[in-house]
Protein backbone atom coordinates (compact mmCIF):
# COMPACT_ATOMS: atom_id res chain seq x y z
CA UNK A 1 1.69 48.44 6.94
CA UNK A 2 1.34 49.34 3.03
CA UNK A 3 2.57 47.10 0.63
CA UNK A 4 4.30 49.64 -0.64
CA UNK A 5 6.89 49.57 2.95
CA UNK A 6 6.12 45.50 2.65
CA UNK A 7 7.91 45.60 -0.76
CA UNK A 8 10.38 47.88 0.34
CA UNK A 9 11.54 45.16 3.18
CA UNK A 10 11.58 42.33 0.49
CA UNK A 11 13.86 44.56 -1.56
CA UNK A 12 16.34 45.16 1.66
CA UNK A 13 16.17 41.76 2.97
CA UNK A 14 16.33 40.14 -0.40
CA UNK A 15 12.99 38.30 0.23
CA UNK A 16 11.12 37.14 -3.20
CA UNK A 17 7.37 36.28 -3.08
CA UNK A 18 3.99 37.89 -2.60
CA UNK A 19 2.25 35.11 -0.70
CA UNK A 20 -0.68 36.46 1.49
CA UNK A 21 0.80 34.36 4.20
CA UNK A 22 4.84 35.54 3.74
CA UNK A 23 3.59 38.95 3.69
CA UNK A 24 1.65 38.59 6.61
CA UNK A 25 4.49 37.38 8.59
CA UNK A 26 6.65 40.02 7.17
CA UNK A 27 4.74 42.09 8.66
CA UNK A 28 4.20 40.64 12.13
CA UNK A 29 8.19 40.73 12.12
CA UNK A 30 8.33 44.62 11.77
CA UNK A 31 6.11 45.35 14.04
CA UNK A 32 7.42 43.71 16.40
CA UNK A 33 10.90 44.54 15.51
CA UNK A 34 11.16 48.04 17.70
CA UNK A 35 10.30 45.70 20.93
CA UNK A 36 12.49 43.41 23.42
CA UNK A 37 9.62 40.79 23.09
CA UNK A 38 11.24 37.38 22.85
CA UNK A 39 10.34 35.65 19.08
CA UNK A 40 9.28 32.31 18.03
CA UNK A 41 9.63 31.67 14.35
CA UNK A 42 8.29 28.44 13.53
CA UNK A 43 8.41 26.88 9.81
CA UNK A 44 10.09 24.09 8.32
CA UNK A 45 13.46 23.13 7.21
CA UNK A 46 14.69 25.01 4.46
CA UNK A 47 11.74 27.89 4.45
CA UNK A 48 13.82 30.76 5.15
CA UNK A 49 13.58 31.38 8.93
CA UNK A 50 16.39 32.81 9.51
CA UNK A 51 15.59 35.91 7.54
CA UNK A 52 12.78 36.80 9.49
CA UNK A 53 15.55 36.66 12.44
CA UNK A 54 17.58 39.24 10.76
CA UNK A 55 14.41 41.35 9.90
CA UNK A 56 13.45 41.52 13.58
CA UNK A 57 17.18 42.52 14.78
CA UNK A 58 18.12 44.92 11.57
CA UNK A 59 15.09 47.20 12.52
CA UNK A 60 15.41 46.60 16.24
CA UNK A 61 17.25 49.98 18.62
CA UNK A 62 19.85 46.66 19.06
CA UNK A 63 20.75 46.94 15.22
CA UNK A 64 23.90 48.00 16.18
CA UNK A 65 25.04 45.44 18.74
CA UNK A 66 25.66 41.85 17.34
CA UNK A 67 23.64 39.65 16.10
CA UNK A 68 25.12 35.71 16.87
CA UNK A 69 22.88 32.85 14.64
CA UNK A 70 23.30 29.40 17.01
CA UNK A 71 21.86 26.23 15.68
CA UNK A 72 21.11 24.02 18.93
CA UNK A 73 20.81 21.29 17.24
CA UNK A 74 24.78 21.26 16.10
CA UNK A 75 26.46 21.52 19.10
CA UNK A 76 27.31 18.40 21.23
CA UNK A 77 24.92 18.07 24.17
CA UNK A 78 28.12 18.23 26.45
CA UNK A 79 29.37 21.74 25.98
CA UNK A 80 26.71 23.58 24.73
CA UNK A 81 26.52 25.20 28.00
CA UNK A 82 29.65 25.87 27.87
CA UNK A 83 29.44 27.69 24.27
CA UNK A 84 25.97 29.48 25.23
CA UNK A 85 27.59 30.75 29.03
CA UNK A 86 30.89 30.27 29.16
CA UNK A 87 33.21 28.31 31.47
CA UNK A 88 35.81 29.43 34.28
CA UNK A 89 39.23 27.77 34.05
CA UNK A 90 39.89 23.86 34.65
CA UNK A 91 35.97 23.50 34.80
CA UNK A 92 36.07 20.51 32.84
CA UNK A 93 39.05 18.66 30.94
CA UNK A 94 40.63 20.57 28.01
CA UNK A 95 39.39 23.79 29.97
CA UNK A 96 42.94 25.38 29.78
CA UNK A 97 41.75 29.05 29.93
CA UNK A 98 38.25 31.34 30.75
CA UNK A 99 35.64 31.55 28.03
CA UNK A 100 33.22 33.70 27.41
CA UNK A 101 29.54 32.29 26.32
CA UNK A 102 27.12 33.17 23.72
CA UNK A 103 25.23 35.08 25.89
CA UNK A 104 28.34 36.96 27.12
CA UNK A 105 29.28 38.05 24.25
CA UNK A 106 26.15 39.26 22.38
CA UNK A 107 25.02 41.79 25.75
CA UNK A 108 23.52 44.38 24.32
CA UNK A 109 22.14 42.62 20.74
CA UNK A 110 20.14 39.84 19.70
CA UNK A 111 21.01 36.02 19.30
CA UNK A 112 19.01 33.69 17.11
CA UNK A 113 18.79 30.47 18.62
CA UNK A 114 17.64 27.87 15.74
CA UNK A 115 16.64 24.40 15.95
CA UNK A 116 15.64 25.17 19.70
CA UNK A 117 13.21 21.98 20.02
CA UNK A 118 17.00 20.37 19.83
CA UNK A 119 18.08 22.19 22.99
CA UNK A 120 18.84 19.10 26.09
CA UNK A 121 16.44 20.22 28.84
CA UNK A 122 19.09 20.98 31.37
CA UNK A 123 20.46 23.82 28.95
CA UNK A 124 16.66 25.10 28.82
CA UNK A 125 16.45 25.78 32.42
CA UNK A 126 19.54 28.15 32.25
CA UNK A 127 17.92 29.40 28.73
CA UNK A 128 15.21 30.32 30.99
CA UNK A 129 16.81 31.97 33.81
CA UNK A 130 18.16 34.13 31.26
CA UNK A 131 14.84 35.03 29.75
CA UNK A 132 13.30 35.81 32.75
CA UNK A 133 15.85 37.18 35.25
CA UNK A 134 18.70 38.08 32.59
CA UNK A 135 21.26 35.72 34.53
CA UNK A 136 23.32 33.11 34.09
CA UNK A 137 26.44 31.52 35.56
CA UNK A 138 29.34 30.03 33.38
CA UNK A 139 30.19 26.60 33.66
CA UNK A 140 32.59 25.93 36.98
CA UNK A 141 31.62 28.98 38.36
CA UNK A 142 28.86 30.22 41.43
CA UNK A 143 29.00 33.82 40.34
CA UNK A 144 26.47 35.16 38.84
CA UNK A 145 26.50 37.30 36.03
CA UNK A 146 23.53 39.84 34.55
CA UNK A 147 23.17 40.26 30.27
CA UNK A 148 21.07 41.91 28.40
CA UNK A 149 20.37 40.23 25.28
CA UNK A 150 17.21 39.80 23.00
CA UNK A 151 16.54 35.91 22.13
CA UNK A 152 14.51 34.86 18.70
CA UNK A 153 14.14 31.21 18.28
CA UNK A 154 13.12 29.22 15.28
CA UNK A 155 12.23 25.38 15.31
CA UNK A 156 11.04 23.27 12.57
CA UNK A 157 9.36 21.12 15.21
CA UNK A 158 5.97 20.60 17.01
CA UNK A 159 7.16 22.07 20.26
CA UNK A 160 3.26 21.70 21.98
CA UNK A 161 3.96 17.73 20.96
CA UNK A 162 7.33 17.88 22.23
CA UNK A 163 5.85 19.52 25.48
CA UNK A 164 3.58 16.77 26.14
CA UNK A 165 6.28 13.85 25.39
CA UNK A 166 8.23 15.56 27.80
CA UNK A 167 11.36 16.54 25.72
CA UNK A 168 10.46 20.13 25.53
CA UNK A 169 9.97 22.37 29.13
CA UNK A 170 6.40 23.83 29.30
CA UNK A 171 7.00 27.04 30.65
CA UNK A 172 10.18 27.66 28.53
CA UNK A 173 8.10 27.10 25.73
CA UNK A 174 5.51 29.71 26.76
CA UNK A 175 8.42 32.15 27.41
CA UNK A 176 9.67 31.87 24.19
CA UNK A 177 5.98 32.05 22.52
CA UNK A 178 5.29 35.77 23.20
CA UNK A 179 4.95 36.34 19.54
CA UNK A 180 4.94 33.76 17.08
CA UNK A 181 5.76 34.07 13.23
CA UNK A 182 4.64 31.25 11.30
CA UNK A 183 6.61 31.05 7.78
CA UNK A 184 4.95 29.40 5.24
CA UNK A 185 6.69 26.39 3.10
CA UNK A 186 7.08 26.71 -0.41
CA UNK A 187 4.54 24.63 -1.18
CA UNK A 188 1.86 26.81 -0.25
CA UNK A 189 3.14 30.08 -1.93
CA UNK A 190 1.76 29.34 -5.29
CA UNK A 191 3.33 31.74 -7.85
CA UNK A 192 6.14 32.80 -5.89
CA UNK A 193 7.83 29.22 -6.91
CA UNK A 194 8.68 30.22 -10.55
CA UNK A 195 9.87 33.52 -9.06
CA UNK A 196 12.20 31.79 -6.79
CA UNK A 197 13.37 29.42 -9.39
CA UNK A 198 13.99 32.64 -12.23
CA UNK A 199 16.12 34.57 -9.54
CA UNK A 200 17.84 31.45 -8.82
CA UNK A 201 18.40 30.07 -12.37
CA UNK A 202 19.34 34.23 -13.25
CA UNK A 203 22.14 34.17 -9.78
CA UNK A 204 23.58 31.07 -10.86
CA UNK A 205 23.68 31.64 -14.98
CA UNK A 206 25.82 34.69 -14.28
CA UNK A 207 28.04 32.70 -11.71
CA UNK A 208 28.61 29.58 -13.82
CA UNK A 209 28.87 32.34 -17.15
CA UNK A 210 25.92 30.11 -18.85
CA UNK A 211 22.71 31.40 -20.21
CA UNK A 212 19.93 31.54 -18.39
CA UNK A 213 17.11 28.66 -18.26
CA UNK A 214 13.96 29.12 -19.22
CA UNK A 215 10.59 26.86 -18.82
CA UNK A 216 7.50 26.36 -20.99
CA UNK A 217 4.49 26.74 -19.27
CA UNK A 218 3.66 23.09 -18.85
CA UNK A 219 6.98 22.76 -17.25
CA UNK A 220 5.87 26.23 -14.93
CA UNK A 221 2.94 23.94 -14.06
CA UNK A 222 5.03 20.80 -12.97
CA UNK A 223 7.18 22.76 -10.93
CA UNK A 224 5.00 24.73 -9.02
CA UNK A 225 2.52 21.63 -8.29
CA UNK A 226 5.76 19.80 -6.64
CA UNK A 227 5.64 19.85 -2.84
CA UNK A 228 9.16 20.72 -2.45
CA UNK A 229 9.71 19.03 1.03
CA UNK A 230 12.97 20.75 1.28
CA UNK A 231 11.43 24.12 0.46
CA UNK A 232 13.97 26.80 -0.73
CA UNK A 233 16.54 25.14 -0.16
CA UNK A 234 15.22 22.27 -2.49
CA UNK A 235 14.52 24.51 -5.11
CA UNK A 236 17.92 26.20 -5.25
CA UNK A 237 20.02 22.96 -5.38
CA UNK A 238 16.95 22.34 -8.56
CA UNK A 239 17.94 25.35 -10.09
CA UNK A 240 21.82 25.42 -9.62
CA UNK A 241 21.89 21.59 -11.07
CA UNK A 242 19.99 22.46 -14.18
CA UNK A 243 21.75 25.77 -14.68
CA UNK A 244 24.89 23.07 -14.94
CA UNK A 245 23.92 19.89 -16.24
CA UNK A 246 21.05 21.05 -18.66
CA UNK A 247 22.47 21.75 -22.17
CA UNK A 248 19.06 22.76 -23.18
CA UNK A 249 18.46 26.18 -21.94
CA UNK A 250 14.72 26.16 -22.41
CA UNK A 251 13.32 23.03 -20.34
CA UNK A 252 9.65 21.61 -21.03
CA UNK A 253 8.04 19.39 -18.35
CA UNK A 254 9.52 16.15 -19.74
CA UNK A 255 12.93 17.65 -19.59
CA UNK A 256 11.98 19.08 -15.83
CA UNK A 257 10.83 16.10 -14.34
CA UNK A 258 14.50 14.23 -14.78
CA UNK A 259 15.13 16.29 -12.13
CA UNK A 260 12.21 16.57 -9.53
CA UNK A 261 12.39 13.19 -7.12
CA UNK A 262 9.30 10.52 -8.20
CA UNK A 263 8.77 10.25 -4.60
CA UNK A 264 8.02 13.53 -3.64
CA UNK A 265 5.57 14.37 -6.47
CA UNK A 266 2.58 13.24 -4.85
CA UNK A 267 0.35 16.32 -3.09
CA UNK A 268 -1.72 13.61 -0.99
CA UNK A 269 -1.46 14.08 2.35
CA UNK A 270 -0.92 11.53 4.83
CA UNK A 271 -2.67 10.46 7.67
CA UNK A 272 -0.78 11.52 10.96
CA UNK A 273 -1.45 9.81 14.25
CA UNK A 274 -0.08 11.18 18.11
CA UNK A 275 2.98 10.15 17.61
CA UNK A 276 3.70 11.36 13.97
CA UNK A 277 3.57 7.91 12.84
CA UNK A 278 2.04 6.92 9.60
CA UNK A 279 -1.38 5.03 10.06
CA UNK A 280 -3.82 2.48 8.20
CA UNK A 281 -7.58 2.00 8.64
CA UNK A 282 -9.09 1.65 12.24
CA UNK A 283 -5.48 3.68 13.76
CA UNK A 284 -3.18 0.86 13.01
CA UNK A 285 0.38 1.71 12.15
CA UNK A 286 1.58 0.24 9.24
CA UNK A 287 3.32 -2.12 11.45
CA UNK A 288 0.69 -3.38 13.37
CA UNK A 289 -1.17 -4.17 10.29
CA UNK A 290 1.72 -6.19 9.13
CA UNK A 291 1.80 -8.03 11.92
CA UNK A 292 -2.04 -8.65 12.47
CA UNK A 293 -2.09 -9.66 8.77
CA UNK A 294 1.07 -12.38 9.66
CA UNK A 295 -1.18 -13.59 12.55
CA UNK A 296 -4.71 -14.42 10.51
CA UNK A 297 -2.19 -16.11 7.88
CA UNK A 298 -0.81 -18.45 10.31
CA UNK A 299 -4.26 -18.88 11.77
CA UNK A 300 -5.89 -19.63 8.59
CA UNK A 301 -3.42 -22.56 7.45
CA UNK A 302 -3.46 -24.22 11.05
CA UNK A 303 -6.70 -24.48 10.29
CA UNK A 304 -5.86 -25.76 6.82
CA UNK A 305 -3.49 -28.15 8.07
CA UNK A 306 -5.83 -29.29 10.82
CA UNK A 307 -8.56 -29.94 7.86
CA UNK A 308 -6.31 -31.82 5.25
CA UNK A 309 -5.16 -34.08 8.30
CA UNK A 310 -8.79 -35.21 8.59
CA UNK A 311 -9.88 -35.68 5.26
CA UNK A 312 -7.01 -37.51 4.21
CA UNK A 313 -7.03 -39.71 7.31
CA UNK A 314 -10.86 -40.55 6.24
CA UNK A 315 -11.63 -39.66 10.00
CA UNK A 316 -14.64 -37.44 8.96
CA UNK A 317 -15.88 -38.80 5.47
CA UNK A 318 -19.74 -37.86 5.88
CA UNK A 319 -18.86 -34.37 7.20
CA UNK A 320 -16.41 -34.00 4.21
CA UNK A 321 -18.63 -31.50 2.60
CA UNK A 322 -19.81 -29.40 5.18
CA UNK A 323 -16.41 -29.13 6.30
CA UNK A 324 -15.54 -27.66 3.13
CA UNK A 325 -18.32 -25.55 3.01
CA UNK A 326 -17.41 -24.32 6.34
CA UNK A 327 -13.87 -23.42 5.63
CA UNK A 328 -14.02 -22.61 2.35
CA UNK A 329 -12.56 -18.67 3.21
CA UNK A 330 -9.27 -21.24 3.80
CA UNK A 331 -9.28 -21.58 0.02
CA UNK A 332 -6.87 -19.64 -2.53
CA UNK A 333 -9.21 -17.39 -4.43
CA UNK A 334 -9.91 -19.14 -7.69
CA UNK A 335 -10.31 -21.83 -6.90
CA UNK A 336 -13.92 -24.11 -7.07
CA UNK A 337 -16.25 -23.75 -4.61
CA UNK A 338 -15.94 -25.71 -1.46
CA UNK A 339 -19.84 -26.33 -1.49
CA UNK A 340 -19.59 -27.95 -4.49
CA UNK A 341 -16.32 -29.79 -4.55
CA UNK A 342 -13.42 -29.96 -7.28
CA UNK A 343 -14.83 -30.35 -10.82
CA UNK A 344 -17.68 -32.05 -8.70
CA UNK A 345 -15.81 -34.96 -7.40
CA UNK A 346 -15.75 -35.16 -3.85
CA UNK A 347 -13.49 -32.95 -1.86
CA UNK A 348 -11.40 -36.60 -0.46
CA UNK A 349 -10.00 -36.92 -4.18
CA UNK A 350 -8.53 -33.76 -4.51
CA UNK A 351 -6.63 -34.06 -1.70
CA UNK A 352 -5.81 -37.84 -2.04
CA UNK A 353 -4.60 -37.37 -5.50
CA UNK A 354 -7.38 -39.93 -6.72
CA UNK A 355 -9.02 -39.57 -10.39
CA UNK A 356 -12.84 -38.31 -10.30
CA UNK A 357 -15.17 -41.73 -10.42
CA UNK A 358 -18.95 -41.59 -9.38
CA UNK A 359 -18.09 -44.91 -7.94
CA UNK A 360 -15.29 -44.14 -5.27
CA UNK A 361 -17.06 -45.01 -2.32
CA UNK A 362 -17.36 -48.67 -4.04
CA UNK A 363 -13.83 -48.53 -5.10
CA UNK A 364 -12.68 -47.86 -1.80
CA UNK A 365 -14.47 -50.68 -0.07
CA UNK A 366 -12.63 -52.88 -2.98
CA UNK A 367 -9.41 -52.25 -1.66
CA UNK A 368 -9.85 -51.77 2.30
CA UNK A 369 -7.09 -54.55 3.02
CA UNK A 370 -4.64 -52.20 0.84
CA UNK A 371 -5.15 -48.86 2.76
CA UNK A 372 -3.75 -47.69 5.47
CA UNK A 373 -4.31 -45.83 8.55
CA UNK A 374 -2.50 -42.48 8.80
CA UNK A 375 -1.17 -42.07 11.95
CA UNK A 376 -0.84 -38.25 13.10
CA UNK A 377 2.83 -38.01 14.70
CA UNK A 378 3.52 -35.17 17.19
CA UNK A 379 6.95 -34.10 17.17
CA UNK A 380 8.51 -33.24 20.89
CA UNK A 381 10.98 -31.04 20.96
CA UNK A 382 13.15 -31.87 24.29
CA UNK A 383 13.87 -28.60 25.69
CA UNK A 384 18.02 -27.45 25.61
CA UNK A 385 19.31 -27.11 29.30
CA UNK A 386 21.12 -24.27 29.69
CA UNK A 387 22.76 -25.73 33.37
CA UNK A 388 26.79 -24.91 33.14
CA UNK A 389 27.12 -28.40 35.71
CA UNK A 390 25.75 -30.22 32.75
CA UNK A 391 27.49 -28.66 30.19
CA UNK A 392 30.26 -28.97 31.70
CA UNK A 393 29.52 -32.85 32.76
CA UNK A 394 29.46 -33.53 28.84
CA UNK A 395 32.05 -31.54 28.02
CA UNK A 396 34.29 -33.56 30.51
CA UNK A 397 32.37 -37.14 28.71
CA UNK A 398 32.85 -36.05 25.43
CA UNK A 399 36.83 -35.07 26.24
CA UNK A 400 37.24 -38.35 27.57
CA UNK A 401 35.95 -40.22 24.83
CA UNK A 402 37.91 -38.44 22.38
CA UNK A 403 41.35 -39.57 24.45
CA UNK A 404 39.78 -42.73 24.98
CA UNK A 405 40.14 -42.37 28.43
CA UNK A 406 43.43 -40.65 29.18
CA UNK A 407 42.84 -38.35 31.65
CA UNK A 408 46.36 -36.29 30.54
CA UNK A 409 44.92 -35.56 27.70
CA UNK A 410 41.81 -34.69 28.34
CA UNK A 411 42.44 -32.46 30.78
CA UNK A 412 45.03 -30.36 28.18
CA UNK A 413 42.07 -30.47 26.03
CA UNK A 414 39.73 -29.43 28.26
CA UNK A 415 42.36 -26.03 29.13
CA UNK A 416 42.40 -27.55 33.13
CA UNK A 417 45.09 -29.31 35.28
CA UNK A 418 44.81 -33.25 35.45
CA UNK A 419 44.35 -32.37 39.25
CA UNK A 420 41.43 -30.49 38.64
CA UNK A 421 39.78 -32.65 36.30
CA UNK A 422 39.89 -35.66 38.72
CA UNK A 423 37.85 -33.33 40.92
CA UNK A 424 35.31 -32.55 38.29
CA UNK A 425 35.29 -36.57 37.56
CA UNK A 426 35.06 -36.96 41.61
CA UNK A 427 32.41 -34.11 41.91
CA UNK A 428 29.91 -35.67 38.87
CA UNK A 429 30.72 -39.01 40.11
CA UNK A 430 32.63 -39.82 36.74
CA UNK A 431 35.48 -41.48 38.30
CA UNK A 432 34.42 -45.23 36.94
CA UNK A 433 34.93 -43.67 33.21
C-alpha cells in the first residue's frame, strides 16, 4: 500500500498518528479486509482496537451486513451462551419466550468479539464449533443450526500464557490466530501523542465553547515521555479535564504535571516473572523476600537473646570476647566493634549496666556473697483442649459453683432440663458436687 491510500484510511476511519508500527497494522488490516480469514487484534486496554475491527468489516464484501461489537468480558458467565446462540423457550428460568443469539443474528456480517481471553472455556468450545463447522445450537435446544458469520477478536491479554495456565483452549486460540494485528500503545508512538492530545483538546474546546489549550514545548516533552498506561483513553480524559478545569489556556510543564499521575511517570520497566508477578534479585517475589527477610530477623535476635542470657549469667566470662567477636553481625550498625568491646570496657559491663573500671574482675570477687545466680526460666505453655466432654464437664462445675450447688438453677443456666443435667453429673461422675 502507498501512504498516500494509508492516509486516506486514517482520514475515513478517523485514525490520528503516523507511527511506523500503527501504519503497519493499518495496513495488515486492509489487506486482509477483502478475506473471511478469522482476526486476532491484540493490544492493550484503551489503544484503539476496536477500530481496526471496523476497518476490517467496512472494507470487507460483508460491509453491508451487520457488524455486532461483544465485549466477553461483560456478560455474566451464566448466559453468555445464551446471548452469543440463543435459547429455545423455558430453557432456563426467566426463559419466557425464544431468543435469537449473537451469532443468529449477525449471519451474513462480521461480529467483533473483544476481551476474548475473558470468554469461560465451555462458551469457547461452541465459539469453536462455529469457527470451524459454522454451527451452533441454542441453549435448550438439540437442533442444529448453520451461520455464516466472520469473527475478529481483540484481547488485551497474553493468550499463549493463558494457554499454558489452562484458562485459555489451545486450539481455539490457534483458530482465532490466522492473522494477527498487533496495535501499538501510546507509549511507543512518539509524536503522534501531541497530535492526539491537539485533536482532543480542539474536539472538546468547541464542545465545552472554551478556547483551545495550548503547550510550551517543555510541557510537549513531559507529555509525550509519560507512559500513558491507559493509552488513548488516558489521554482523552487528560485532555477533556484540562480543556475544563485549566483557566490558563497555554499550559507549561509545571502547569501539566498537576495533572499526569506521580505514579505512572516512571519509563523503567519492571522485571516480569511466569506468572506476571513482580520480582526481586535471585527470582524472589516481593513477598518472598519479605518473608525471608522476617525469618533472618527472628534468627538473628534468638541468637541475641541466647548471647545476652550468657553473658549476663557470667556462664562464659573467658569466652566473653570471642563471643562478641563471633556475633558481632548481631550488632545494630553503629555501634563499637565487638572485637574490641564498648568504649574498651569489657563486653559484661555493657550489658550489666556496670561503669567501665580496669579493676572489675577485682571488684567482682569483692562482692561474690552479694551476687546472684540468674536462673534461666522456661515458660510452658499447657496446651488448650479442645474436647466438647471437657468443656462441657467445666461448664457444668463452673454452673454449679455459681448456684452454689442448686442444681435448678444451674441447669436453667446451663439452657438444659434438671433431668438432663443429673445425667451429665451421673455421666462425669459429678454427682458428689
Amino acid at each position: 500500500m502507498t501512504p498516500q491510500e494509508i492516509q486516506s484510511i486514517k482520514q475515513r476511519f478517523g485514525i490520528i498518528g503516523n507511527a511506523p508500527a500503527l501504519n503497519y497494522a493499518i495496513q495488515v488490516a486492509t489487506q486482509v479486509a477483502p478475506t473471511d480469514m478469522t482476526v486476532l487484534i491484540t493490544g492493550e486496554s484503551g489503544s484503539g482496537k476496536e477500530s481496526f475491527s471496523k476497518i476490517i468489516h467496512a472494507l470487507s464484501p460483508r460491509k453491508h451486513g451487520q457488524f455486532i461489537a461483544i465485549n466477553c468480558g461483560a456478560i455474566p458467565e451464566g448466559t453468555i451462551d445464551s446471548e452469543l446462540f440463543g435459547h429455545e423457550k423455558g430453557s432456563f428460568t426467566g426463559a419466557n419466550e425464544a431468543r435469537k443469539g449473537y451469532f443468529e443474528v449477525t449471519n451474513g456480517g462480521t461480529i467483533f468479539l473483544d476481551e476474548i481471553g475473558e470468554m469461560p472455556l465451555g462458551t469457547q468450545a461452541r465459539l469453536l464449533r462455529v469457527l470451524e463447522n459454522g454451527e451452533f445450537i441454542r441453549v435448550g435446544s438439540s437442533k442444529v443450526q448453520k451461520t455464516d458469520v466472520r469473527v475478529v477478536a481483540a484481547t488485551n491479554l497474553n493468550l499463549l500464557e493463558s494457554v499454558r495456565n489452562g484458562r485459555f483452549r489451545e486450539d481455539l486460540y490457534y483458530r482465532l490466530s490466522t492473522v494477527p494485528i498487533t496495535v501499538p500503545p501510546l507509549r511507543e508512538r512518539g509524536e503522534d501523542i501531541y497530535l492526539l492530545f491537539r485533536k482532543f483538546t480542539a474536539d472538546f474546546s468547541e464542545k465545552h465553547r472554551v478556547k483551545p489549550i495550548s503547550l510550551t514545548p517543555d510541557a510537549v516533552q513531559l507529555l509525550t515521555r509519560f507512559r500513558f498506561p491507559g493509552n488513548i483513553r488516558q489521554l482523552k480524559n487528560i485532555a477533556e479535564q484540562i480543556s475544563v478545569l485549566e483557566m490558563e489556556r497555554e499550559l507549561d510543564a509545571r502547569q501539566l504535571a498537576k495533572y499526569l499521575p506521580t505514579a505512572q511517570t516512571s519509563q523503567l520497566p519492571m522485571l516480569l516473572g511466569a506468572s506476571g508477578a513482580a520480582e526481586g534479585p535471585g527470582g524472589y517475589s516481593e513477598r518472598d523476600l519479605m518473608y525471608k527477610i522476617l525469618f533472618d530477623m527472628r534468627r538473628d535476635m534468638t541468637d541475641l537473646k541466647k548471647l545476652v542470657l550468657e553473658l549476663a549469667a557470667g556462664q562464659r566470662p573467658h569466652e566473653t570476647q570471642e563471643l562478641l567477636r563471633q556475633n558481632s553481625h548481631l550488632f545494630a550498625p553503629g555501634a563499637p566493634a565487638a572485637a574490641n568491646g564498648f568504649d574498651g570496657a569489657p563486653a559484661a559491663e555493657y550489658f550489666l549496666g556496670a561503669p567501665a573500671s580496669p579493676n572489675l574482675h577485682a571488684e567482682a570477687d569483692d562482692y561474690d556473697d552479694e551476687v546472684q545466680p540468674v536462673e534461666d526460666i522456661s515458660h510452658e505453655t499447657e496446651e488448650e483442649t479442645l474436647s466438647l466432654d471437657v468443656k462441657e464437664k467445666e461448664m457444668i462445675l463452673k454452673a454449679l459453683r455459681k448456684h452454689h450447688n442448686k442444681r435448678k438453677y444451674a441447669a436453667h443456666d446451663l439452657g438444659i432440663s434438671e433431668r438432663t443435667l443429673y445425667r451429665k453429673l451421673k455421666q462425669y461422675d459429678l454427682e458428689q458436687v
